[in-house]
Protein backbone atom coordinates (compact mmCIF):
# COMPACT_ATOMS: atom_id res chain seq x y z
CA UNK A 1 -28.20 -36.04 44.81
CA UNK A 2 -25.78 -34.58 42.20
CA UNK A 3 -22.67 -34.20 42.68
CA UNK A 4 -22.59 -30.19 42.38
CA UNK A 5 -26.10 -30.39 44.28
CA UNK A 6 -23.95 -32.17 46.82
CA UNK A 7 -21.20 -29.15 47.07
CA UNK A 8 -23.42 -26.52 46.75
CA UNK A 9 -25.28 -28.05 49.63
CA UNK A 10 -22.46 -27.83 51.67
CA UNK A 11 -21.78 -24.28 51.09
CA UNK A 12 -25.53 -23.44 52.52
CA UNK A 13 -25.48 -20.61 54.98
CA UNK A 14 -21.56 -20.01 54.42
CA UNK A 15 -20.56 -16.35 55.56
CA UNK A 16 -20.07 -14.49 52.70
CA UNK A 17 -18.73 -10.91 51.72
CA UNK A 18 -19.50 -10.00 47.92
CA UNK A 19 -16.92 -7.17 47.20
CA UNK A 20 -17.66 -4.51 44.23
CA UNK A 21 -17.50 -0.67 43.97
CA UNK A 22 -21.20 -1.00 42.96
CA UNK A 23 -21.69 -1.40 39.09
CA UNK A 24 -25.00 -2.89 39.12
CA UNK A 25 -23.10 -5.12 36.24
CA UNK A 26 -20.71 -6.62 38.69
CA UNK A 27 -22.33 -6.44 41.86
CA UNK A 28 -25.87 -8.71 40.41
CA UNK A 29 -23.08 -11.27 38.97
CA UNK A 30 -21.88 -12.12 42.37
CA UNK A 31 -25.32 -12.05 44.00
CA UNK A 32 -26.52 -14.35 41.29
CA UNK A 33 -24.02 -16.83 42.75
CA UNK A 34 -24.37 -15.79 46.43
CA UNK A 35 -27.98 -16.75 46.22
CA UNK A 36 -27.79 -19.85 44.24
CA UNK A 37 -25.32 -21.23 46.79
CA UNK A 38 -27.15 -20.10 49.12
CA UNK A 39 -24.56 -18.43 50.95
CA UNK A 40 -25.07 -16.03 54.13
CA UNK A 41 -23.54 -12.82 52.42
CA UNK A 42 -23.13 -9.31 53.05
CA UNK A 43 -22.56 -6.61 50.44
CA UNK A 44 -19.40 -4.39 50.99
CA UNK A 45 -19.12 -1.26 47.94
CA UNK A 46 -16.05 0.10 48.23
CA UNK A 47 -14.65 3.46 47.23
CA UNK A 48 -11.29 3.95 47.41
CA UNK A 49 -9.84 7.74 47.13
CA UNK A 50 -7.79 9.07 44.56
CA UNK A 51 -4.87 8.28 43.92
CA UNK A 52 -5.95 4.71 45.06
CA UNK A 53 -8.91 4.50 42.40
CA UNK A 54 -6.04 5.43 39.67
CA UNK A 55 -3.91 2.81 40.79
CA UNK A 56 -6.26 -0.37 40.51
CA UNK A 57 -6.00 -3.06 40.21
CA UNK A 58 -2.17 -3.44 41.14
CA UNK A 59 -2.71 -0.75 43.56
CA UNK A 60 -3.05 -0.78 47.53
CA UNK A 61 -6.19 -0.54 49.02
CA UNK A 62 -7.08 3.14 49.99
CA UNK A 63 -5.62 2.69 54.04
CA UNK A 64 -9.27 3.75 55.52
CA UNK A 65 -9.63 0.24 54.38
CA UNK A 66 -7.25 -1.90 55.01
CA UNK A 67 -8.59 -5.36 56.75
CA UNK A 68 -10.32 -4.95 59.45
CA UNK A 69 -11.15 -1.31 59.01
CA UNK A 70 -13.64 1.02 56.90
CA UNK A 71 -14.90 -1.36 53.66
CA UNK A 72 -13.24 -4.53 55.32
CA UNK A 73 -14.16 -4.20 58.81
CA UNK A 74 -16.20 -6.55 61.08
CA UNK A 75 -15.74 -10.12 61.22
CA UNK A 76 -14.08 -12.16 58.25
CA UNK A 77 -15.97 -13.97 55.61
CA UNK A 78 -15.15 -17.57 54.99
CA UNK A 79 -15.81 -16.62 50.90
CA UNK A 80 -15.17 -13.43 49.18
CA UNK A 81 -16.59 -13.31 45.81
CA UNK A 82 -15.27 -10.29 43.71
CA UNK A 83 -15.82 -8.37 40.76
CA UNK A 84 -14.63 -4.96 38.95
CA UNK A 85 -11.40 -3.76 38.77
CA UNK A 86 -11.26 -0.98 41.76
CA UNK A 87 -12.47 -4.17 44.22
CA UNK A 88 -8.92 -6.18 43.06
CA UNK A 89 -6.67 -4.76 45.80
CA UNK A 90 -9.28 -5.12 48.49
CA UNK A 91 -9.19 -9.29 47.34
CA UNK A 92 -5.97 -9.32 47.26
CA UNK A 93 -5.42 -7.47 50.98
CA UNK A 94 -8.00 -9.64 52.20
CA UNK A 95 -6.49 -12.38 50.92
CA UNK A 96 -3.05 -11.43 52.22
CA UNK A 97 -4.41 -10.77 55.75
CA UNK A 98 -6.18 -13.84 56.36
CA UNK A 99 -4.21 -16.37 54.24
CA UNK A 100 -6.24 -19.66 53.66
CA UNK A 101 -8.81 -18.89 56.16
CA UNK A 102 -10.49 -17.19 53.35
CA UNK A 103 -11.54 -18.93 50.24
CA UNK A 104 -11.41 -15.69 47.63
CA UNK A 105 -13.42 -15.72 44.27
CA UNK A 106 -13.18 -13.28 41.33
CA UNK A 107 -15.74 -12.84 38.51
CA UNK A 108 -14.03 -11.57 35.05
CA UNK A 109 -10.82 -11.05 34.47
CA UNK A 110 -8.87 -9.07 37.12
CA UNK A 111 -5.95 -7.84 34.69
CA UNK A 112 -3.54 -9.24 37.50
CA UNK A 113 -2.97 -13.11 36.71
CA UNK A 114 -4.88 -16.09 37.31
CA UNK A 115 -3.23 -16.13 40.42
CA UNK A 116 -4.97 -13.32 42.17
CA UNK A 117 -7.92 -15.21 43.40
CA UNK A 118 -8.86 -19.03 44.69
CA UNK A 119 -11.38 -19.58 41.78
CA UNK A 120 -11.66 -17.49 38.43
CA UNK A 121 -14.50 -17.18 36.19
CA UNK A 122 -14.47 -15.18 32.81
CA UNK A 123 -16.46 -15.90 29.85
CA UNK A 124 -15.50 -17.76 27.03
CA UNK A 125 -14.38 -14.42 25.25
CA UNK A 126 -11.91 -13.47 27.32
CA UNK A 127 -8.61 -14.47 26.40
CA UNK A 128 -7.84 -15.47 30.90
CA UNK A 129 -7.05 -19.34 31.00
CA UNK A 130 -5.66 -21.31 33.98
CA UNK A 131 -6.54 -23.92 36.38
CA UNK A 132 -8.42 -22.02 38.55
CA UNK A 133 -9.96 -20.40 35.87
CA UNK A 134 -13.40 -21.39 34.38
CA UNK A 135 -15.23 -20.28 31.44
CA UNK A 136 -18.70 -20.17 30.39
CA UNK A 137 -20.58 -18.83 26.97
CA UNK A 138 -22.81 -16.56 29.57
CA UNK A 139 -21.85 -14.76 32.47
CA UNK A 140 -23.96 -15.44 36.04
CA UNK A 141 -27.10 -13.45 36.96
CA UNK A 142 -29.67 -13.93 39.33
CA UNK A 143 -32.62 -14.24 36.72
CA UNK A 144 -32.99 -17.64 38.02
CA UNK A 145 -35.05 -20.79 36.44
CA UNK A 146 -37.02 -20.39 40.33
CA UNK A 147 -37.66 -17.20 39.70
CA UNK A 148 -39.02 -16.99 36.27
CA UNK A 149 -41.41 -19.72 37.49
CA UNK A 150 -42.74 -17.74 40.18
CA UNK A 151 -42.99 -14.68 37.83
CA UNK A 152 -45.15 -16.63 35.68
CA UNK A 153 -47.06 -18.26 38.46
CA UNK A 154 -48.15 -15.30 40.09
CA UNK A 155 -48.03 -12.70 37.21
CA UNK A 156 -47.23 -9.04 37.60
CA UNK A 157 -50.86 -7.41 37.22
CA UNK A 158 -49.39 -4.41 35.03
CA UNK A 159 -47.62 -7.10 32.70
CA UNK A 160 -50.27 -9.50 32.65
CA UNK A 161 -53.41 -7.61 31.61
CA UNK A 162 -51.47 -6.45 28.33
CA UNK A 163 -52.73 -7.96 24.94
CA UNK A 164 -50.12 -10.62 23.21
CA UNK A 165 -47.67 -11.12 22.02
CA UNK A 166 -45.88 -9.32 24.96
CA UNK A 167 -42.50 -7.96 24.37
CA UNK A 168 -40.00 -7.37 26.79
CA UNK A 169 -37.36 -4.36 25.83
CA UNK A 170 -34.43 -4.20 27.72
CA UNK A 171 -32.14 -1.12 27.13
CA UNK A 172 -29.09 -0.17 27.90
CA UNK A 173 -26.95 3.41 26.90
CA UNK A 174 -23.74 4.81 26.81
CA UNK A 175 -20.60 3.14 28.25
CA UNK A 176 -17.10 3.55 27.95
CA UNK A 177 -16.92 1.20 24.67
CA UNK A 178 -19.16 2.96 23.15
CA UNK A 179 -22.42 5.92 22.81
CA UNK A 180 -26.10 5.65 21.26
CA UNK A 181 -25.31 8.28 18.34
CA UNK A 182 -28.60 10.29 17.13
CA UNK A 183 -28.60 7.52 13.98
CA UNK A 184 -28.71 4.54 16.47
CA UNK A 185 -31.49 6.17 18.65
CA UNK A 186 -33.82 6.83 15.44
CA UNK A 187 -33.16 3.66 13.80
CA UNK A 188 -34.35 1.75 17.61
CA UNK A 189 -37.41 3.98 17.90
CA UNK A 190 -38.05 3.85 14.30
CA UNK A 191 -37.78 -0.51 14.61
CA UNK A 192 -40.12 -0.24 18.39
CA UNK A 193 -42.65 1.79 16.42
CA UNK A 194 -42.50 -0.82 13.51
CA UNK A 195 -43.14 -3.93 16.48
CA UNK A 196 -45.67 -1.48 18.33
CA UNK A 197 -47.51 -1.40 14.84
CA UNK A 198 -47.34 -4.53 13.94
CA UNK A 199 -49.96 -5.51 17.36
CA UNK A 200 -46.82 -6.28 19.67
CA UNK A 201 -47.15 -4.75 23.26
CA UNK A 202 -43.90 -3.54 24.28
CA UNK A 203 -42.71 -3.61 27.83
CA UNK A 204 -39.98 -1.36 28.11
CA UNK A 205 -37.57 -1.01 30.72
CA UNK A 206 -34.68 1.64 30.72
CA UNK A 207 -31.11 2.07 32.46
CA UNK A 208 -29.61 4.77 34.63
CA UNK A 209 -27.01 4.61 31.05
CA UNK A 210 -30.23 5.44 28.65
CA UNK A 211 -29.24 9.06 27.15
CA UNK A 212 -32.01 11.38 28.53
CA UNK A 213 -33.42 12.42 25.15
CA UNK A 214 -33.78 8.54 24.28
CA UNK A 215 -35.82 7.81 27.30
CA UNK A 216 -38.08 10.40 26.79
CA UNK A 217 -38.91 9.29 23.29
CA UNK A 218 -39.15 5.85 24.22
CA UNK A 219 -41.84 6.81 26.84
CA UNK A 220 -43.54 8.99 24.78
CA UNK A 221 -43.67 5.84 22.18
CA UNK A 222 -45.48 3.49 24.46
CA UNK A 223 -48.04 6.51 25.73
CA UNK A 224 -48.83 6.45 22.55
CA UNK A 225 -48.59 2.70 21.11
CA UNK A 226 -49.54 1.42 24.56
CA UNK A 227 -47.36 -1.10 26.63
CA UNK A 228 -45.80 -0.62 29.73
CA UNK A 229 -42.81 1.52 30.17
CA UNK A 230 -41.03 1.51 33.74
CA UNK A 231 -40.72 5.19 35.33
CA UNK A 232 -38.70 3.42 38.57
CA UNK A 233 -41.94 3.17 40.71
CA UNK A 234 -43.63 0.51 42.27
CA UNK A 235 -41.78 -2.90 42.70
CA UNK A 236 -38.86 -3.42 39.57
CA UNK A 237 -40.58 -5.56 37.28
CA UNK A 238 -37.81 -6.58 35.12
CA UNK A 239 -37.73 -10.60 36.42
CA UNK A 240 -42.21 -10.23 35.48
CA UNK A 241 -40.82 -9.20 31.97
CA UNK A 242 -38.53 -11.84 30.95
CA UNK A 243 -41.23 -14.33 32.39
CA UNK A 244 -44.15 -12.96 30.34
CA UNK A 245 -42.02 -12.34 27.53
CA UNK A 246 -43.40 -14.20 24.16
CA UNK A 247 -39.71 -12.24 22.36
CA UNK A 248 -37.16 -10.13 23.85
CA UNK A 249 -35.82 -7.30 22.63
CA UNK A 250 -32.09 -5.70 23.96
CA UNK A 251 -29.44 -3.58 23.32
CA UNK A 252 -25.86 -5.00 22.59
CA UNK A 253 -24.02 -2.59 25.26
CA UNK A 254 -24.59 -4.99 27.90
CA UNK A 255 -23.71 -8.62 27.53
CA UNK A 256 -24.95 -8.72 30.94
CA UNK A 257 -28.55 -8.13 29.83
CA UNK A 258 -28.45 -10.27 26.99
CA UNK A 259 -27.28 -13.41 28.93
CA UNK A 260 -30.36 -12.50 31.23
CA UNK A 261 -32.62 -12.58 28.14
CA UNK A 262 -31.36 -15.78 26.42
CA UNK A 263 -32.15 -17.51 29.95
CA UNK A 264 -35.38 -17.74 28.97
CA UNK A 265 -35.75 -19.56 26.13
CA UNK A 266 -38.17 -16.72 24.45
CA UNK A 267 -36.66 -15.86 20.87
CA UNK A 268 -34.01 -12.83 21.71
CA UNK A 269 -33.15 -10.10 19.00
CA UNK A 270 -30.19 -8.14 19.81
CA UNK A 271 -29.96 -4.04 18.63
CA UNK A 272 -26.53 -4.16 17.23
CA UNK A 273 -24.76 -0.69 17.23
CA UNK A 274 -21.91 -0.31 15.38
CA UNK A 275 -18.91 0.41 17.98
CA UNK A 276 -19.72 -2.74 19.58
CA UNK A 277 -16.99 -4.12 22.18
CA UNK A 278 -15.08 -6.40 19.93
CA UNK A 279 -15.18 -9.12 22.85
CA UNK A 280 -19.10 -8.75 22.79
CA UNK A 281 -19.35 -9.37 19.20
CA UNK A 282 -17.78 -12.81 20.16
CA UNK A 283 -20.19 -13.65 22.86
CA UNK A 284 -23.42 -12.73 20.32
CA UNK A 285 -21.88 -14.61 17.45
CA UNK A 286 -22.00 -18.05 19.87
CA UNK A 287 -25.17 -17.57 21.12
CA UNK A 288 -26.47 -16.88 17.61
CA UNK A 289 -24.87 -19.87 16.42
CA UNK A 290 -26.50 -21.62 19.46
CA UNK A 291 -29.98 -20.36 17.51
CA UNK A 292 -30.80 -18.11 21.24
CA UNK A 293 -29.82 -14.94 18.96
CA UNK A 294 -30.86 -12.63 16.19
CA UNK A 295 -30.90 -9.41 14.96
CA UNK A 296 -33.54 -6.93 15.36
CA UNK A 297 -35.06 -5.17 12.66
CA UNK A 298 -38.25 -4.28 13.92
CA UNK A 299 -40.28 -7.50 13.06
CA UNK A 300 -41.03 -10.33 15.89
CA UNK A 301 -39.04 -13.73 16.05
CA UNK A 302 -41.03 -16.26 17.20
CA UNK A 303 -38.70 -19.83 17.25
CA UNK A 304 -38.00 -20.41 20.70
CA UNK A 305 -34.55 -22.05 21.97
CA UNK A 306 -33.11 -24.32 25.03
CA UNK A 307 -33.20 -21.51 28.30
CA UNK A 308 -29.11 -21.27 27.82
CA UNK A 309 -28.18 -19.62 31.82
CA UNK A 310 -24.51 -21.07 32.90
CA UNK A 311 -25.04 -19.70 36.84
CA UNK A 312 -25.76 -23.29 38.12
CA UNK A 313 -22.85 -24.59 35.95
CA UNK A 314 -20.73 -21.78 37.75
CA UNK A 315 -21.80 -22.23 41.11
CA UNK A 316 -20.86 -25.56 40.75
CA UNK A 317 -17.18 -25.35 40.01
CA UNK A 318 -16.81 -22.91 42.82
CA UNK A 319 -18.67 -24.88 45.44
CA UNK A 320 -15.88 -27.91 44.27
CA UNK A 321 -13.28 -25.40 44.18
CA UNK A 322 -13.97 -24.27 47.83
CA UNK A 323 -14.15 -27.91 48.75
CA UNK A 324 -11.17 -28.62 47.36
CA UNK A 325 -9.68 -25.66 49.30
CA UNK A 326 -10.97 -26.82 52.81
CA UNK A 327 -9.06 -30.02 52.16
CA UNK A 328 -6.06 -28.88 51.10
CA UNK A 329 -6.49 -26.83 54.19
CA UNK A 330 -7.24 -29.61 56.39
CA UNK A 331 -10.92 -29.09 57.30
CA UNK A 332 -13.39 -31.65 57.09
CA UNK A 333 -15.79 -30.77 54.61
């Protein structure tokens, strides 16, 4: 067996808490890892109070929390696994509480030193370097190799009976880096129409970010092009997509989605929008030199790549990591 097979294998059924205040962003970054370790986890949101919220991530934690109590309470985890800066000071008073009973990871940078947790991951953007810290050109997800196999095995019935080539759109909307102006919404629908026209059947799926007035056109476009567009009924077909895909389409406000999509190996053109995160821009421009990236002007790609997903690789270092933390702790592993 491998040698990360090995660790990860001993990690199997580990208790687990996976802390975030419930960005879907964060939170499927550390279940992406939970589940490939295979780890017995819980998920604990927390919501801290203001001023508490305002004072993250060097902050205390709000005190209906502290350990043992509100979002900490019930018996301790033998792994935290982290992400998002409000869920810093509930690591670090964890981690404080418990000492080395509790092997703490932390996914992206949590603006307090490479010191704050056990194990560190950021991705190869970030400018966070130590060594605890590891770094990967995409960030975990749980859109696993497993999973995209069974999507394709078993095929989603309202996916499958559409005629090729089958495009999956993923899209995103406003953030705090940046907003869909009314010039980026008409030049997207204006490029969809384009692909729709062109015999492509578009299977769109939308995010609880999507501006209101773009979602509506969007659905309107595939009632009329045909596709599939995703209202939020019936079971979330977004794994189905990326397995059926013959191209991807996404947005570039969420590197999240795009290191999903280049997982696949299907040929993946990005949306650019102008205001881009600067630290995005760096993540795109490797995976387009990688040849998993291009830009999307409303006609199909159709070169495939290597599936480029780093979640093994990650799960991996922190399975050693922990290891290497139960020994230094005097456990046997």
């Amino acid at each position: 067996m491998p040698a990360g097979m090995a660790a990860r294998e001993a990690l199997r059924g580990a208790r687990a808490w996976i802390v975030t205040d419930g960005k879907a962003g964060d939170e499927n970054q550390c279940l992406g890892l939970a589940e490939t370790l295979g780890l017995n986890f819980e998920t604990r949101r927390v919501a801290p109070r203001a001023p508490f919220f305002w004072l993250a991530p060097w902050g205390p934690v709000d005190p209906r929390d502290r350990p043992g109590r509100g979002a900490l309470a019930g018996h301790p985890p033998e792994i935290l696994i982290a992400s998002g800066r409000r869920a810093v000071p509930y690591l670090r008073a964890l981690r404080r509480a418990l000492g080395r009973s509790v092997f703490t990871a932390f996914l992206k940078d949590p603006r307090t030193g490479a010191a704050t947790a056990d194990f560190i991951w950021v991705p190869d953007y970030d400018d966070l370097r130590g060594d605890n810290v590891l770094t990967t050109p995409t960030p975990p997800h749980r859109v696993s190799a497993a999973r995209l196999a069974a999507a394709r095995a078993a095929p989603d019935p309202r996916l499958a009976a559409l005629a090729g080539p089958r495009v999956a759109v993923l899209i995103g909307g406003d953030s705090r880096h940046l907003r869909f102006r009314r010039a980026d919404m008409d030049r997207l629908l204006a490029d969809l129409t384009a692909l729709a026209g062109g015999g492509a059947s578009l299977m769109l799926t939308v995010s609880r970010r999507t501006p209101p007035s773009l979602r509506a056109a969007l659905r309107n476009l595939v009632e009329r092009r045909g596709g599939f567009f995703w209202d939020g009924s019936g079971e979330n077909p977004y794994v189905a997509m990326l397995a059926l895909a013959e191209a991807i389409v996404v947005t570039a406000d969420s590197a999240n989605m795009v290191g999903e999509a280049v997982s696949t190996g299907a040929p993946v053109m990005l949306f650019e929008l102008p205001n881009t995160y600067i630290r995005h821009r760096r993540f795109f421009a490797g995976l387009a030199a990688a040849g998993a990236l291009t830009p999307f002007a409303g006609r199909l790609e159709v070169a495939r790549h290597e599936p480029i997903d780093a979640t093994p690789a990650i799960a991996d270092a922190l399975a050693h990591a922990y290891l290497r933390h139960r020994a230094t702790r005097g456990d046997r592993p």
